[in-house]
N, C-alpha and C. Protein backbone atom coordinates (compact mmCIF):
# COMPACT_ATOMS: atom_id res chain seq x y z
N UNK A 1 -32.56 15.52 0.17
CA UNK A 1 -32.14 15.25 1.54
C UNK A 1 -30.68 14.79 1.54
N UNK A 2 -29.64 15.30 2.59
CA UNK A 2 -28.58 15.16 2.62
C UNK A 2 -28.53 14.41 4.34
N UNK A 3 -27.34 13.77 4.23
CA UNK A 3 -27.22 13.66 5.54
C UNK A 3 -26.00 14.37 6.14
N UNK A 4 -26.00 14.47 7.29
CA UNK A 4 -25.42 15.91 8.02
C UNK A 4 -23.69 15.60 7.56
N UNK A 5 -23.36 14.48 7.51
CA UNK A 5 -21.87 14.24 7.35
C UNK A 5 -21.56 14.69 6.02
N UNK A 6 -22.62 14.91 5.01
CA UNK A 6 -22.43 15.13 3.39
C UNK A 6 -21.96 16.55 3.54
N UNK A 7 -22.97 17.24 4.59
CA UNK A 7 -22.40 18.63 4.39
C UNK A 7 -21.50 19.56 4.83
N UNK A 8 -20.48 18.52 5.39
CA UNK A 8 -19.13 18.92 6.33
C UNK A 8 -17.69 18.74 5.15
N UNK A 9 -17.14 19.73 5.28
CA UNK A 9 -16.16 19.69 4.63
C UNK A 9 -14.63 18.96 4.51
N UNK A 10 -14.79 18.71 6.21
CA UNK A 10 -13.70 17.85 6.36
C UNK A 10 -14.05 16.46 5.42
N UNK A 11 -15.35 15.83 5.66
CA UNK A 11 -15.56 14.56 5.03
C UNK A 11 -15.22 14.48 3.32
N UNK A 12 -15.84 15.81 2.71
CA UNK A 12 -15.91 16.03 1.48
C UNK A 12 -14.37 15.83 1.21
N UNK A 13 -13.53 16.50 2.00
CA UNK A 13 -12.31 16.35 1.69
C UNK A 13 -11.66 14.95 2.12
N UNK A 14 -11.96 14.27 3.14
CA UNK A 14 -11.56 12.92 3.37
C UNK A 14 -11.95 11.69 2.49
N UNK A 15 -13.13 11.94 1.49
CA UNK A 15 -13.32 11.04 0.48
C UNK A 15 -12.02 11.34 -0.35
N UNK A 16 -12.33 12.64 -1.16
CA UNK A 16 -10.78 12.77 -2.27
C UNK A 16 -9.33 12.01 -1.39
N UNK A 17 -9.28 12.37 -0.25
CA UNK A 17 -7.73 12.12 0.29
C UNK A 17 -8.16 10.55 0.12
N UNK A 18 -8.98 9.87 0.82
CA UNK A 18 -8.86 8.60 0.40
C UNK A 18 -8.63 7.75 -1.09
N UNK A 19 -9.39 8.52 -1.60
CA UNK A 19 -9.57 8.06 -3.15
C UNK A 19 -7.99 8.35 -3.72
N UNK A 20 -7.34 9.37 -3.47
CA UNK A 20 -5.92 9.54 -3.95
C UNK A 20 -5.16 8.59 -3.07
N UNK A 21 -5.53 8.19 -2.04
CA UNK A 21 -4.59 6.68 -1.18
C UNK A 21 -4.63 5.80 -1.86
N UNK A 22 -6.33 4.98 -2.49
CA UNK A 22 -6.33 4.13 -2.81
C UNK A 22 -5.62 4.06 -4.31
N UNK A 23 -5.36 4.96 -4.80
CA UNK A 23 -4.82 5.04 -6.39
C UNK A 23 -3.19 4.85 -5.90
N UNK A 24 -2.76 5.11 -4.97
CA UNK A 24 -1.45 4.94 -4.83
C UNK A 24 -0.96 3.12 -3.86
N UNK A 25 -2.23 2.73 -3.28
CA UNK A 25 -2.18 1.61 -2.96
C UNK A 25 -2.16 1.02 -4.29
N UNK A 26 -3.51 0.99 -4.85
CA UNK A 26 -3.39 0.15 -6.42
C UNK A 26 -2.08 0.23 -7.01
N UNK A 27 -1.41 1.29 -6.90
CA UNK A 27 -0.02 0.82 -8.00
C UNK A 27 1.13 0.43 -7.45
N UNK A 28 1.07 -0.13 -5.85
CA UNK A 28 1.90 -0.68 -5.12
C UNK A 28 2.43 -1.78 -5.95
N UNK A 29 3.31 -2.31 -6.16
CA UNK A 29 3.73 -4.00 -6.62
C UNK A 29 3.39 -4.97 -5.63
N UNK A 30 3.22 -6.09 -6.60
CA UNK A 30 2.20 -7.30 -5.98
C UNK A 30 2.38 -7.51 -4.70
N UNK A 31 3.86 -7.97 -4.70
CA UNK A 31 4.65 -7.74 -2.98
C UNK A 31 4.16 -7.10 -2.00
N UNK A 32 3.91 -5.92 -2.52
CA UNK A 32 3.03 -5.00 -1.19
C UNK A 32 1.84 -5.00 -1.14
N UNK A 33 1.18 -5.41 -2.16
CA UNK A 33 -0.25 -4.96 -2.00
C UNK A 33 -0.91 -5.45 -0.56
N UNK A 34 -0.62 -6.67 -0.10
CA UNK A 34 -1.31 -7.05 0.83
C UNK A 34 -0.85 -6.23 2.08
N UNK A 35 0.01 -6.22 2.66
CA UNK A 35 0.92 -5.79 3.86
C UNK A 35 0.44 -4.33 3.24
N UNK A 36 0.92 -3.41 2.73
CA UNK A 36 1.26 -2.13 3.12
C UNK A 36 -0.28 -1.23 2.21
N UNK A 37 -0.13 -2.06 1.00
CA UNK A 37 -1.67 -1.74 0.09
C UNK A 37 -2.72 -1.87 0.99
N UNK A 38 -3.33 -2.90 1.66
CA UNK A 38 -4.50 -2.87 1.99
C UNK A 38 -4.25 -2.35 3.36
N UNK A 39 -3.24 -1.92 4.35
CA UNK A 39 -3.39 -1.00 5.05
C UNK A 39 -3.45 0.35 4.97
N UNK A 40 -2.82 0.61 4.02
CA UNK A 40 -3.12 1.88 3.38
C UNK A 40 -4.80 1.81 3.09
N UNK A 41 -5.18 1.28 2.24
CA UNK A 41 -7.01 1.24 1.55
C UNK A 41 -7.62 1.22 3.24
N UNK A 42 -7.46 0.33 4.30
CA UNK A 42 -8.15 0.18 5.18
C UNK A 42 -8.06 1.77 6.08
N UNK A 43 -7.19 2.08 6.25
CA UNK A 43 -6.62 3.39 7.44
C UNK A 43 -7.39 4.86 6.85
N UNK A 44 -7.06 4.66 5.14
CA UNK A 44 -7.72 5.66 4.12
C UNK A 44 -9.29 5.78 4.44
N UNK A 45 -9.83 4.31 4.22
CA UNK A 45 -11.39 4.34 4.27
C UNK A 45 -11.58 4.88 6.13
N UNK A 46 -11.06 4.71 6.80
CA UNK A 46 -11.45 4.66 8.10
C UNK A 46 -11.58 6.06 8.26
N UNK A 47 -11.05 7.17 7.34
CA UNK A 47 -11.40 7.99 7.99
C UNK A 47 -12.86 9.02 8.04
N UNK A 48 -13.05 9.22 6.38
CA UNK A 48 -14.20 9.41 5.87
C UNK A 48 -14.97 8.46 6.77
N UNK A 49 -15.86 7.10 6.97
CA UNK A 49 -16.33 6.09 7.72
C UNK A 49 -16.86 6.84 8.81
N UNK A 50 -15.56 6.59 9.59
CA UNK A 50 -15.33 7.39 10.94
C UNK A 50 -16.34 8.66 11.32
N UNK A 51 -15.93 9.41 10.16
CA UNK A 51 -16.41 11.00 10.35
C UNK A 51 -18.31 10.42 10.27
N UNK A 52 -18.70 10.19 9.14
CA UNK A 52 -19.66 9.65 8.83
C UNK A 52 -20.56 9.19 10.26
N UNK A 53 -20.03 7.88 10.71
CA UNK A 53 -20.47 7.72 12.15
C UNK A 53 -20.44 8.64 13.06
N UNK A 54 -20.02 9.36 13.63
CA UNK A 54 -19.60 10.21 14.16
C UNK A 54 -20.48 11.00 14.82
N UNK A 55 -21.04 11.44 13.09
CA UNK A 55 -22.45 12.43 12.94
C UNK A 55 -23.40 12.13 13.22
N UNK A 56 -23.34 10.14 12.91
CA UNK A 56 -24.95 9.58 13.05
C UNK A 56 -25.26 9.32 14.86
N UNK A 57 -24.31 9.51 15.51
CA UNK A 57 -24.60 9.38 16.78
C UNK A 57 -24.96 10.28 17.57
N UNK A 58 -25.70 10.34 18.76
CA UNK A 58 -26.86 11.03 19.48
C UNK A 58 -25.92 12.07 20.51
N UNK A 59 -24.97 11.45 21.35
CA UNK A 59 -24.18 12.22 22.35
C UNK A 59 -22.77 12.75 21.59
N UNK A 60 -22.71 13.76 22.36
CA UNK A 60 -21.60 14.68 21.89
C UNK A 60 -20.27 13.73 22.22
N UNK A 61 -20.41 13.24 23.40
CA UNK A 61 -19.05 12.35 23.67
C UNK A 61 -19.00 11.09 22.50
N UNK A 62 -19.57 10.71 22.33
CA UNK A 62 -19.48 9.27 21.38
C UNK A 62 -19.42 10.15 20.20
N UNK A 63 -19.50 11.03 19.60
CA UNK A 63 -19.18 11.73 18.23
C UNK A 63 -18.15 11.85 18.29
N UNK A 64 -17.32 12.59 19.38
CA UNK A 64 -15.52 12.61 20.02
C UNK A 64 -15.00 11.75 19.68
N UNK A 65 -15.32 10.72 19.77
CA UNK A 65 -15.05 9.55 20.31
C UNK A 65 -14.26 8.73 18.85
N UNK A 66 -15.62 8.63 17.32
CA UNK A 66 -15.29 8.35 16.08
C UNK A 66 -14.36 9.72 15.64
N UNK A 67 -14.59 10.44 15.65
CA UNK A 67 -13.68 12.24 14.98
C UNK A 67 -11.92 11.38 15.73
N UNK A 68 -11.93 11.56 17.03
CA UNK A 68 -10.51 10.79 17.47
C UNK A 68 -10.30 9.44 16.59
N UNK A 69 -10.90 8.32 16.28
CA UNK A 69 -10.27 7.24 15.54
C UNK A 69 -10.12 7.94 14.06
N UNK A 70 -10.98 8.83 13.69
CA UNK A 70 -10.93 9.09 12.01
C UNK A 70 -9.28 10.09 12.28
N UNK A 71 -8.98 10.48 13.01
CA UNK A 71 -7.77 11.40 13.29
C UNK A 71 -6.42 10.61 13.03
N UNK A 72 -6.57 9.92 14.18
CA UNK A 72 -5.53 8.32 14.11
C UNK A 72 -5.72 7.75 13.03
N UNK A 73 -6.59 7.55 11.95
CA UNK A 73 -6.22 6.72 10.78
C UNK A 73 -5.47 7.98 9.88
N UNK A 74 -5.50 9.43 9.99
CA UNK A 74 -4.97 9.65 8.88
C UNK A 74 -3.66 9.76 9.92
N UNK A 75 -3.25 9.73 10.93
CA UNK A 75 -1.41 9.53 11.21
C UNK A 75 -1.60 7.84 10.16
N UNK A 76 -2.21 7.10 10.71
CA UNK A 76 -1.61 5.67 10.44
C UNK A 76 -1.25 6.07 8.79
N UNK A 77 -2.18 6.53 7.94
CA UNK A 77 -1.93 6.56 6.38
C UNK A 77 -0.67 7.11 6.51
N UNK A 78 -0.24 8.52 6.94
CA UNK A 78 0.96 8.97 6.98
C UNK A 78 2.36 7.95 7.15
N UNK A 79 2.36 7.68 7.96
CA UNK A 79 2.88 6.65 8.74
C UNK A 79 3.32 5.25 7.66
N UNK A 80 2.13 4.79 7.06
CA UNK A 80 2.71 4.06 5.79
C UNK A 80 2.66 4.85 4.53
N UNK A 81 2.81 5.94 4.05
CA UNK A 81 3.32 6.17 3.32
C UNK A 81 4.53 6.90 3.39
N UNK A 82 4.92 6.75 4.40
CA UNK A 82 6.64 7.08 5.19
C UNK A 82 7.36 6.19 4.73
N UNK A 83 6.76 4.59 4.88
CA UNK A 83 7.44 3.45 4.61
C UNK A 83 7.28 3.19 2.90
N UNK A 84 6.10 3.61 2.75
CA UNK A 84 6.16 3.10 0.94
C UNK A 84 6.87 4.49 0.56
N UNK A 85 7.11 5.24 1.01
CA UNK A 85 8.33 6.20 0.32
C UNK A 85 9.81 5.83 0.52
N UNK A 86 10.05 5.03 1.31
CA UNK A 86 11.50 4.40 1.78
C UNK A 86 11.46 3.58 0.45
N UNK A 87 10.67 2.27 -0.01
CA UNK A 87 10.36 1.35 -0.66
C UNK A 87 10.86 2.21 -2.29
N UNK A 88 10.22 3.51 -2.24
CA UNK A 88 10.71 4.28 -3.82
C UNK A 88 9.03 4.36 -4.36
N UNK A 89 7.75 3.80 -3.74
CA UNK A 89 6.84 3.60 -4.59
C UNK A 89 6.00 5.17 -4.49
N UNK A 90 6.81 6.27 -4.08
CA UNK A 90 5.79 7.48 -3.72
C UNK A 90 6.71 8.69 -3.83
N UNK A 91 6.95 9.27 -4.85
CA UNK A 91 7.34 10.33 -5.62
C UNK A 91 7.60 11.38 -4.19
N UNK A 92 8.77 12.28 -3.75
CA UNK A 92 8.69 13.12 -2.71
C UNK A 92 7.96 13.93 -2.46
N UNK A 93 7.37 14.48 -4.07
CA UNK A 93 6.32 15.45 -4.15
C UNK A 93 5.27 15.46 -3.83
N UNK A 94 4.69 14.22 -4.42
CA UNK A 94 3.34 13.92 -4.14
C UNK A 94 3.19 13.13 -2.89
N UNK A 95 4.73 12.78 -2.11
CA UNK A 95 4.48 12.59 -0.42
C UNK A 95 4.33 13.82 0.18
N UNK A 96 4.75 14.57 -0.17
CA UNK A 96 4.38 16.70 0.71
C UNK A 96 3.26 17.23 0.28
N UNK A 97 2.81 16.60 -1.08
CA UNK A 97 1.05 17.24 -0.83
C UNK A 97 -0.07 16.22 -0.34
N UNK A 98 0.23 15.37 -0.27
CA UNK A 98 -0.48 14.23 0.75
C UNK A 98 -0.46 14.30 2.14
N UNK A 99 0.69 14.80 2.50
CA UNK A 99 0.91 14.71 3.87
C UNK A 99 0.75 16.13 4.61
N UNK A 100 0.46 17.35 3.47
CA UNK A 100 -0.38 18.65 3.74
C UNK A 100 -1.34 18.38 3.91
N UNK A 101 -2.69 17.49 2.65
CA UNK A 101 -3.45 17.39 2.81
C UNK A 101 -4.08 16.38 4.23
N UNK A 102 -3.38 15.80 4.77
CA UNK A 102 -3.21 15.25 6.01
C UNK A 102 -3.34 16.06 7.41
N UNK A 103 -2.39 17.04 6.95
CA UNK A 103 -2.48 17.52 8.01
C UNK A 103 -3.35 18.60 8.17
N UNK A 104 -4.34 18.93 6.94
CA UNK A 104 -4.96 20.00 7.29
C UNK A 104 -6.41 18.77 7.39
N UNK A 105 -6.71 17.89 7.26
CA UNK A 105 -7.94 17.07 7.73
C UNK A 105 -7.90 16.62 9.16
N UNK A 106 -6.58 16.24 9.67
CA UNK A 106 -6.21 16.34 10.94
C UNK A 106 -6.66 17.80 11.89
N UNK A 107 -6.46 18.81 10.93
CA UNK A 107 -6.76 20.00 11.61
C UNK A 107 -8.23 20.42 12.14
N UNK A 108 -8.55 19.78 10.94
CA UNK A 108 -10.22 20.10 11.03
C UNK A 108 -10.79 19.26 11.62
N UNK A 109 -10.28 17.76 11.90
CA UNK A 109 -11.28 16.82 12.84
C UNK A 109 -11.09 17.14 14.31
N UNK A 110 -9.94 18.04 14.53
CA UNK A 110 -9.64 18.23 16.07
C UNK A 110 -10.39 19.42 16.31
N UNK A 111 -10.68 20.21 14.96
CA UNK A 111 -11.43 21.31 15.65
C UNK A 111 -13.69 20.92 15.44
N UNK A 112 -13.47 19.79 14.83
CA UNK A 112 -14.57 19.27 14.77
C UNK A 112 -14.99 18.00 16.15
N UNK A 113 -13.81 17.81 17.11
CA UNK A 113 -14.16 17.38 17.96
C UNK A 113 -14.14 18.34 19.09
N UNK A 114 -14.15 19.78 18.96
CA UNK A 114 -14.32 20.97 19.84
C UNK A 114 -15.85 21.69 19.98
């Protein structure tokens, strides 16, 4: 038995994108970890979460409803890792395949709230 969010691909893919946030939060320096690290870990988890809930709910509008906040957390991740790339802690490269992979989970939660 699976539950319905296991077998959606956006989610499958929003665990990895998170899990590659949190590896780049962890190697923030101490300085950041709190401020920019654990918003990063928090915005990351919110989205997978998000999707998750989403599914477990009964009306089509309240599913909208989590798919839109899981959307907005991956701008917010973007968004600080804009700033931890100013900081030097996020390689340019691996900010353009993060922020692909961003935007194509973005893609799919908007067409998963259709």
């Amino acid at each position: 038995m699976t539950f319905k969010f296991e077998r959606l691909e956006v989610w499958k893919r929003s665990i990895e994108f998170c899990d590659r946030i949190y590896l780049i939060a962890d190697a923030l320096p101490q300085k950041h970890q709190f401020s920019i690290g654990e918003q990063l870990r928090r915005a990351a988890l919110s989205i997978p979460t998000n999707i998750a809930e989403g599914t477990g709910r009964d009306g089509v509008k309240e599913a909208k409803y989590f798919f839109r906040i899981a959307k907005g957390s991956v701008y917010e991740v973007i968004s600080l890792l804009v700033i931890a790339g100013k900081r030097g802690h996020i390689a340019r490269e691996q900010y353009k395949e993060l922020y692909a992979e961003a935007d194509e989970i973005s893609a799919m939660l908007t067409g998963l709230s259709r």
